[in-house]
N, C-alpha and C. Protein backbone atom coordinates (compact mmCIF):
# COMPACT_ATOMS: atom_id res chain seq x y z
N UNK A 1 -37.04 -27.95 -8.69
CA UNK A 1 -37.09 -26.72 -9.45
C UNK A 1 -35.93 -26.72 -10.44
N UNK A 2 -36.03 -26.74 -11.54
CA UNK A 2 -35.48 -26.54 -12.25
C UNK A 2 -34.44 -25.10 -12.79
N UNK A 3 -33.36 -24.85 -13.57
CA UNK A 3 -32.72 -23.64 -13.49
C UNK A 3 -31.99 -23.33 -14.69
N UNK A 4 -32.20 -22.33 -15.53
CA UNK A 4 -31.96 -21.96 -16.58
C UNK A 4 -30.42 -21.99 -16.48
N UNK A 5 -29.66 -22.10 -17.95
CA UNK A 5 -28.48 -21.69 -18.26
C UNK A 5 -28.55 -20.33 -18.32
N UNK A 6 -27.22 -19.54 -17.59
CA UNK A 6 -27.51 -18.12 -18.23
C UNK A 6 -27.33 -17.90 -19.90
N UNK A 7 -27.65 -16.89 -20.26
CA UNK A 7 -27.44 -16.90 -21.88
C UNK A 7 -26.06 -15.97 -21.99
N UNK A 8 -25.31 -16.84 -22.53
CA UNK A 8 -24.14 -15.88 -22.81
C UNK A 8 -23.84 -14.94 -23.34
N UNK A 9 -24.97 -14.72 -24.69
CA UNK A 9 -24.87 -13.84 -25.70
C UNK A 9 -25.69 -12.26 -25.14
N UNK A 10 -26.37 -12.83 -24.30
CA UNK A 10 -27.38 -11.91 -23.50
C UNK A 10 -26.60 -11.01 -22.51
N UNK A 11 -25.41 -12.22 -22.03
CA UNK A 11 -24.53 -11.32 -20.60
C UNK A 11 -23.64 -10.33 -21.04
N UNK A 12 -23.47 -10.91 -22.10
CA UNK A 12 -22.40 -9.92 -23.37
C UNK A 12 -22.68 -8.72 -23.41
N UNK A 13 -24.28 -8.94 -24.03
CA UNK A 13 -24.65 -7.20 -24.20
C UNK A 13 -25.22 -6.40 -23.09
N UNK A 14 -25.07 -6.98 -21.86
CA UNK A 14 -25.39 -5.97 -20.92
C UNK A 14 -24.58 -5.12 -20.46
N UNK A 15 -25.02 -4.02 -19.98
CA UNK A 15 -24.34 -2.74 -19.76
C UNK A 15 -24.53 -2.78 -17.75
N UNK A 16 -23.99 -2.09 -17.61
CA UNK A 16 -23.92 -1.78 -16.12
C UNK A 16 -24.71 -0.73 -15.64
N UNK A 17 -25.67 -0.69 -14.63
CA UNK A 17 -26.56 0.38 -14.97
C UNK A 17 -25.95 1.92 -14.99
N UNK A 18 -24.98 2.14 -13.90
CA UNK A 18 -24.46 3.27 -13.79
C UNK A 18 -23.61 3.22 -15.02
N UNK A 19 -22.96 2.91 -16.22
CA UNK A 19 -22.44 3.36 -17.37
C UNK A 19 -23.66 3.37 -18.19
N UNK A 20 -24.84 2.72 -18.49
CA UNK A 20 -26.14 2.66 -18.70
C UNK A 20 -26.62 4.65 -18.83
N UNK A 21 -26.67 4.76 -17.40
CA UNK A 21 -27.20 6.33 -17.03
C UNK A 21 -26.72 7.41 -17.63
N UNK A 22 -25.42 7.09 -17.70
CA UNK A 22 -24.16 8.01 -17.69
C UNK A 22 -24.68 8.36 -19.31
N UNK A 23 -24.62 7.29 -20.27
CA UNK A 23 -24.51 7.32 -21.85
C UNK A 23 -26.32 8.15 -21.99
N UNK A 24 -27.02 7.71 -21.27
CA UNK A 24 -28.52 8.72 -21.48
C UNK A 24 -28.29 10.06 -20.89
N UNK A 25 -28.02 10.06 -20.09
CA UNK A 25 -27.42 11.45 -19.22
C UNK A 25 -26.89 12.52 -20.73
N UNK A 26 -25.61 11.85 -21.09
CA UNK A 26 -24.91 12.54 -21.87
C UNK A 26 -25.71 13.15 -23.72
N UNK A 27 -26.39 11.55 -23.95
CA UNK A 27 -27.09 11.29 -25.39
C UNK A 27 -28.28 12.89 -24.92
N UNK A 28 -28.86 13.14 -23.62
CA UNK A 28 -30.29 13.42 -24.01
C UNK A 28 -28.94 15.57 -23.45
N UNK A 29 -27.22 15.44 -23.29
CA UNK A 29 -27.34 16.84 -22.67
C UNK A 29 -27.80 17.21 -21.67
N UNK A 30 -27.69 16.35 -20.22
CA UNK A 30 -28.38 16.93 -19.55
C UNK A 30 -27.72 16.39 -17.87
N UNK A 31 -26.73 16.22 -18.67
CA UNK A 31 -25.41 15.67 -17.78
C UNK A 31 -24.97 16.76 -16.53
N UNK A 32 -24.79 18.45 -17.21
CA UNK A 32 -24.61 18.85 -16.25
C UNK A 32 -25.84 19.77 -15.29
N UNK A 33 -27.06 19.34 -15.46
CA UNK A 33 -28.11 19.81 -15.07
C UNK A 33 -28.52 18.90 -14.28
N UNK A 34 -27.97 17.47 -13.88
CA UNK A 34 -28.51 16.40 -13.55
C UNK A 34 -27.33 16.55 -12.12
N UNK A 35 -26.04 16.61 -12.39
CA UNK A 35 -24.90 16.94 -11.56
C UNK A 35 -25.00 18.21 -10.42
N UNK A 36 -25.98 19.48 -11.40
CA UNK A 36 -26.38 20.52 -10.67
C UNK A 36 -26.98 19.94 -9.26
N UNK A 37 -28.35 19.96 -9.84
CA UNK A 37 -29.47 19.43 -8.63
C UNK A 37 -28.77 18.73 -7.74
N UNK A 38 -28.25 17.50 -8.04
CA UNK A 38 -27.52 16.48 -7.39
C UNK A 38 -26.92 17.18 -5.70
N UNK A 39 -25.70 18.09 -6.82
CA UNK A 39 -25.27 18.97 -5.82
C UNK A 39 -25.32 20.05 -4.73
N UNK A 40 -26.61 20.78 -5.33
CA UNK A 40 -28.19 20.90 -4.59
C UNK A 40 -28.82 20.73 -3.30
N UNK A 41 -29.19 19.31 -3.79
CA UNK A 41 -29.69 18.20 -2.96
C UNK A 41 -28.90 18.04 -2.21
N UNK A 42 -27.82 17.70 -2.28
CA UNK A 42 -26.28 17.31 -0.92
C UNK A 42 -25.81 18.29 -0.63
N UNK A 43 -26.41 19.79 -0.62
CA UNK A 43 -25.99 20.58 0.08
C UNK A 43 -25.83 20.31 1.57
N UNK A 44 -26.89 19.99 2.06
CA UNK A 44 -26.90 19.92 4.17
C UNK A 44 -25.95 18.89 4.09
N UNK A 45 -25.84 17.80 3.46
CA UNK A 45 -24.92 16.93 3.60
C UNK A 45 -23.41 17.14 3.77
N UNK A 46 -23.01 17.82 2.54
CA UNK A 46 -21.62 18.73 2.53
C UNK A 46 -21.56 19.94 3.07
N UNK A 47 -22.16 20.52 3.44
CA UNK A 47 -22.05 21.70 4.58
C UNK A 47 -22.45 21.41 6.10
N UNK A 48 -23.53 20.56 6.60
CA UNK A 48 -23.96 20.25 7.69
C UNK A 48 -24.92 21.22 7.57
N UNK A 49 -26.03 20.51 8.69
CA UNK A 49 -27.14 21.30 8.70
C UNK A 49 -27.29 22.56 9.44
N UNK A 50 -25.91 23.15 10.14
CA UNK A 50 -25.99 24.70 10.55
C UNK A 50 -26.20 25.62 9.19
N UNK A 51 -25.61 25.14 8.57
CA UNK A 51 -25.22 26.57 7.19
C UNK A 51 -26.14 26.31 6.44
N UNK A 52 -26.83 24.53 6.14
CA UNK A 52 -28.13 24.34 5.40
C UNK A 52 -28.78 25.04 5.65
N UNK A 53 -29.00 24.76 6.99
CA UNK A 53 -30.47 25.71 7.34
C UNK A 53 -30.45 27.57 7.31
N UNK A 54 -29.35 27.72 7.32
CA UNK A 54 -29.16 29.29 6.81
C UNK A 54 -29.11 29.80 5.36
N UNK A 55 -29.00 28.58 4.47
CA UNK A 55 -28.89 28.81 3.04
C UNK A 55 -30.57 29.37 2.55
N UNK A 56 -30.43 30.22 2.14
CA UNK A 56 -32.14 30.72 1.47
C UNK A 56 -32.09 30.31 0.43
N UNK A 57 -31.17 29.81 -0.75
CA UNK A 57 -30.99 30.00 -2.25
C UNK A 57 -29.92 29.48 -2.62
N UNK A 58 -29.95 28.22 -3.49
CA UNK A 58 -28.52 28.05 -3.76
C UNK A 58 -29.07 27.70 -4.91
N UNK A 59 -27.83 27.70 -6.60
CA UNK A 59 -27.86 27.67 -7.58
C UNK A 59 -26.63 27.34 -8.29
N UNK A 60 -26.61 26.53 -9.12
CA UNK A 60 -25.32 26.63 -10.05
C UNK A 60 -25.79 27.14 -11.94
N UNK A 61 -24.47 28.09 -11.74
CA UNK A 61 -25.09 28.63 -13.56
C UNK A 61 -23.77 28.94 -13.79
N UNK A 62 -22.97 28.67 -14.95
CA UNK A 62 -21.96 28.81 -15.89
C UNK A 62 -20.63 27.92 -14.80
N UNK A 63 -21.02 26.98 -13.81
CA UNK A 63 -19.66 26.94 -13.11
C UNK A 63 -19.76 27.42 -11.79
N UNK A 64 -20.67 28.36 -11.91
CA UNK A 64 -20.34 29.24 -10.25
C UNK A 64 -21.96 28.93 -9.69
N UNK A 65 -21.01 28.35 -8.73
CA UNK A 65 -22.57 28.27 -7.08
C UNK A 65 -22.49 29.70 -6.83
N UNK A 66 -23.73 29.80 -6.61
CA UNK A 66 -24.87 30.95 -6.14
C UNK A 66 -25.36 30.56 -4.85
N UNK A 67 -24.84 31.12 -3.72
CA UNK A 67 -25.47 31.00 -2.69
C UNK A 67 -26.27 31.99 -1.99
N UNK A 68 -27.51 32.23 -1.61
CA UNK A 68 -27.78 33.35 -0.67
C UNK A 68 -27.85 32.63 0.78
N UNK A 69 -27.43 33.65 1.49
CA UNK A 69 -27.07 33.01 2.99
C UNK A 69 -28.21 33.93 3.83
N UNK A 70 -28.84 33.80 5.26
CA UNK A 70 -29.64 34.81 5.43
C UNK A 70 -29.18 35.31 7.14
N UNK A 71 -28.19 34.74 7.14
CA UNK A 71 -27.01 35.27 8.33
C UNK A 71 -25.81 36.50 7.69
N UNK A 72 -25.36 37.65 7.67
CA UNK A 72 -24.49 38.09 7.45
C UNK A 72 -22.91 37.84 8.03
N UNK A 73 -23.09 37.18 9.93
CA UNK A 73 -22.12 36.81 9.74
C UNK A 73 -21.47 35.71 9.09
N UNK A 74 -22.62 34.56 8.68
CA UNK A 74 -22.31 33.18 7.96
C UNK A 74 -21.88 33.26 6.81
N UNK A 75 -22.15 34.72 6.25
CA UNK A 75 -21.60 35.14 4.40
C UNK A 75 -20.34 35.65 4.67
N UNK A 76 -20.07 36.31 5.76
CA UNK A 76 -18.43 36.19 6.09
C UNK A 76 -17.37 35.72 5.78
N UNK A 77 -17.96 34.31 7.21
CA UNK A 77 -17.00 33.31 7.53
C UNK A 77 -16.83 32.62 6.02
N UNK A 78 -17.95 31.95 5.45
CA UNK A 78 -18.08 31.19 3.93
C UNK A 78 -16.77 31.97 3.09
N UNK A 79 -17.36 33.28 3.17
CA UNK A 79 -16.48 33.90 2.00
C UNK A 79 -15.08 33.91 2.65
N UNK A 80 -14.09 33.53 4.03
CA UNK A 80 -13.03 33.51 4.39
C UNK A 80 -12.59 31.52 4.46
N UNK A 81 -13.85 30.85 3.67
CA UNK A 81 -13.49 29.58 3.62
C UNK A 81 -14.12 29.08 2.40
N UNK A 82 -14.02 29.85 1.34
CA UNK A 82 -14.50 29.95 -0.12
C UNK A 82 -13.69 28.44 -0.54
N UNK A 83 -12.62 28.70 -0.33
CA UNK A 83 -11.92 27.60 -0.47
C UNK A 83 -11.26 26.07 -0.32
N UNK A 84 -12.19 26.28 0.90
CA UNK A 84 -12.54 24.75 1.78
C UNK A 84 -13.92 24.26 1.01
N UNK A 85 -14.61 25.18 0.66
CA UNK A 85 -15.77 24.55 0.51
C UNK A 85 -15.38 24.10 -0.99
N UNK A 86 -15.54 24.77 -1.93
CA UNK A 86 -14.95 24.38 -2.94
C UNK A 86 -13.63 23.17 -3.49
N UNK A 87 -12.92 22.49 -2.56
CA UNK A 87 -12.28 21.60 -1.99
C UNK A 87 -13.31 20.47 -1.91
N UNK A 88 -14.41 21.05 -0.89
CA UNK A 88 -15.80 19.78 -0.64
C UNK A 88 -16.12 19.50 -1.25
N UNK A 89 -17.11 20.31 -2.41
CA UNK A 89 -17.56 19.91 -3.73
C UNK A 89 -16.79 19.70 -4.48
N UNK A 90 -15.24 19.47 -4.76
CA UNK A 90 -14.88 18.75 -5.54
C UNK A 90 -14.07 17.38 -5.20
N UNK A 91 -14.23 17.63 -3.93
CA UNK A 91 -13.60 15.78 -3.45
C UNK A 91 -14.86 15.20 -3.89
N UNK A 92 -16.24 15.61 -3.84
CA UNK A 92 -17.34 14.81 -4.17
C UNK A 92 -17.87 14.67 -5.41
N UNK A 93 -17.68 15.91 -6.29
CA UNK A 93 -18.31 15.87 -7.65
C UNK A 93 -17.00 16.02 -8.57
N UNK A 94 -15.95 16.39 -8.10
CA UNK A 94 -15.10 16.72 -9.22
C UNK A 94 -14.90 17.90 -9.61
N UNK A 95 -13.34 18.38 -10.19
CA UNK A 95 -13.43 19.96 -10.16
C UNK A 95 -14.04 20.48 -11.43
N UNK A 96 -14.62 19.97 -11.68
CA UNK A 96 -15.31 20.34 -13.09
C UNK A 96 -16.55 20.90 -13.20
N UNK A 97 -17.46 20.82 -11.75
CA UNK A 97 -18.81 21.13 -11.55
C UNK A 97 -18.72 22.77 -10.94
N UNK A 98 -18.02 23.06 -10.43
CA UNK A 98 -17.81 24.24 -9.65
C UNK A 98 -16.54 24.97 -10.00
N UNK A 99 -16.15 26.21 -10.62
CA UNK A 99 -14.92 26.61 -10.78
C UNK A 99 -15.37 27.73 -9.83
N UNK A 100 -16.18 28.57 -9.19
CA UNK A 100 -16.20 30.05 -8.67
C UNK A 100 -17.88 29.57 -7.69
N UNK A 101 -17.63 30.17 -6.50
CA UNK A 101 -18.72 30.40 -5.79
C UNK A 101 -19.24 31.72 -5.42
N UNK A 102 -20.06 32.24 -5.38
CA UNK A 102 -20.53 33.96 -4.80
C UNK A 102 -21.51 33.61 -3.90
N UNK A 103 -21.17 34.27 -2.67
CA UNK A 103 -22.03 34.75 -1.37
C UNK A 103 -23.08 35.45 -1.63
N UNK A 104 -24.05 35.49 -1.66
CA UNK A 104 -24.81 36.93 -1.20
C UNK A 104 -25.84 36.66 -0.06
């Protein structure tokens, strides 16, 4: 079996896929709508699945997560650890995705 030279000029212009994403992400605006969901999605992950499964509603709009909780004491405790959580989501996304969270 025979085996190609790689092409050098070819390895040159390749991009990496994750800087690849990043530059369409940004070109099409949709960078922080893509970061939203993301964060979303890894809710049960970064909270665990007690508080997942109590979450009815979660949202991000201007900066601030929107959570509805459907425990009153779980909107409590959250709101006396506003600040742990917010800590979570930004060891993972960065403090740039989340500046303010609201309970309801």
């Amino acid at each position: 079996m025979a085996y190609r030279k790689k092409d050098d000029k070819r390895e040159e212009r390749a991009t990496p896929l994750k800087e690849a994403f990043n530059k369409l992400l940004h070109s099409y605006e949709i960078k922080d709508k893509y970061e939203a969901n993301k964060l979303v999605l890894s809710w049960k992950e970064l909270m665990g699945p007690t508080i997942a499964n109590r979450t009815e509603k979660i949202y991000l709009l201007d900066h601030t997560l929107h959570i509805k909780l459907s425990s009153p004491h779980l909107r409590q405790e959250m709101l006396m650890s506003k600040q742990r959580v917010l800590d979570i989501i930004a060891e993972k996304f960065g403090n740039d995705l989340v500046k303010d969270i609201r309970f309801y």
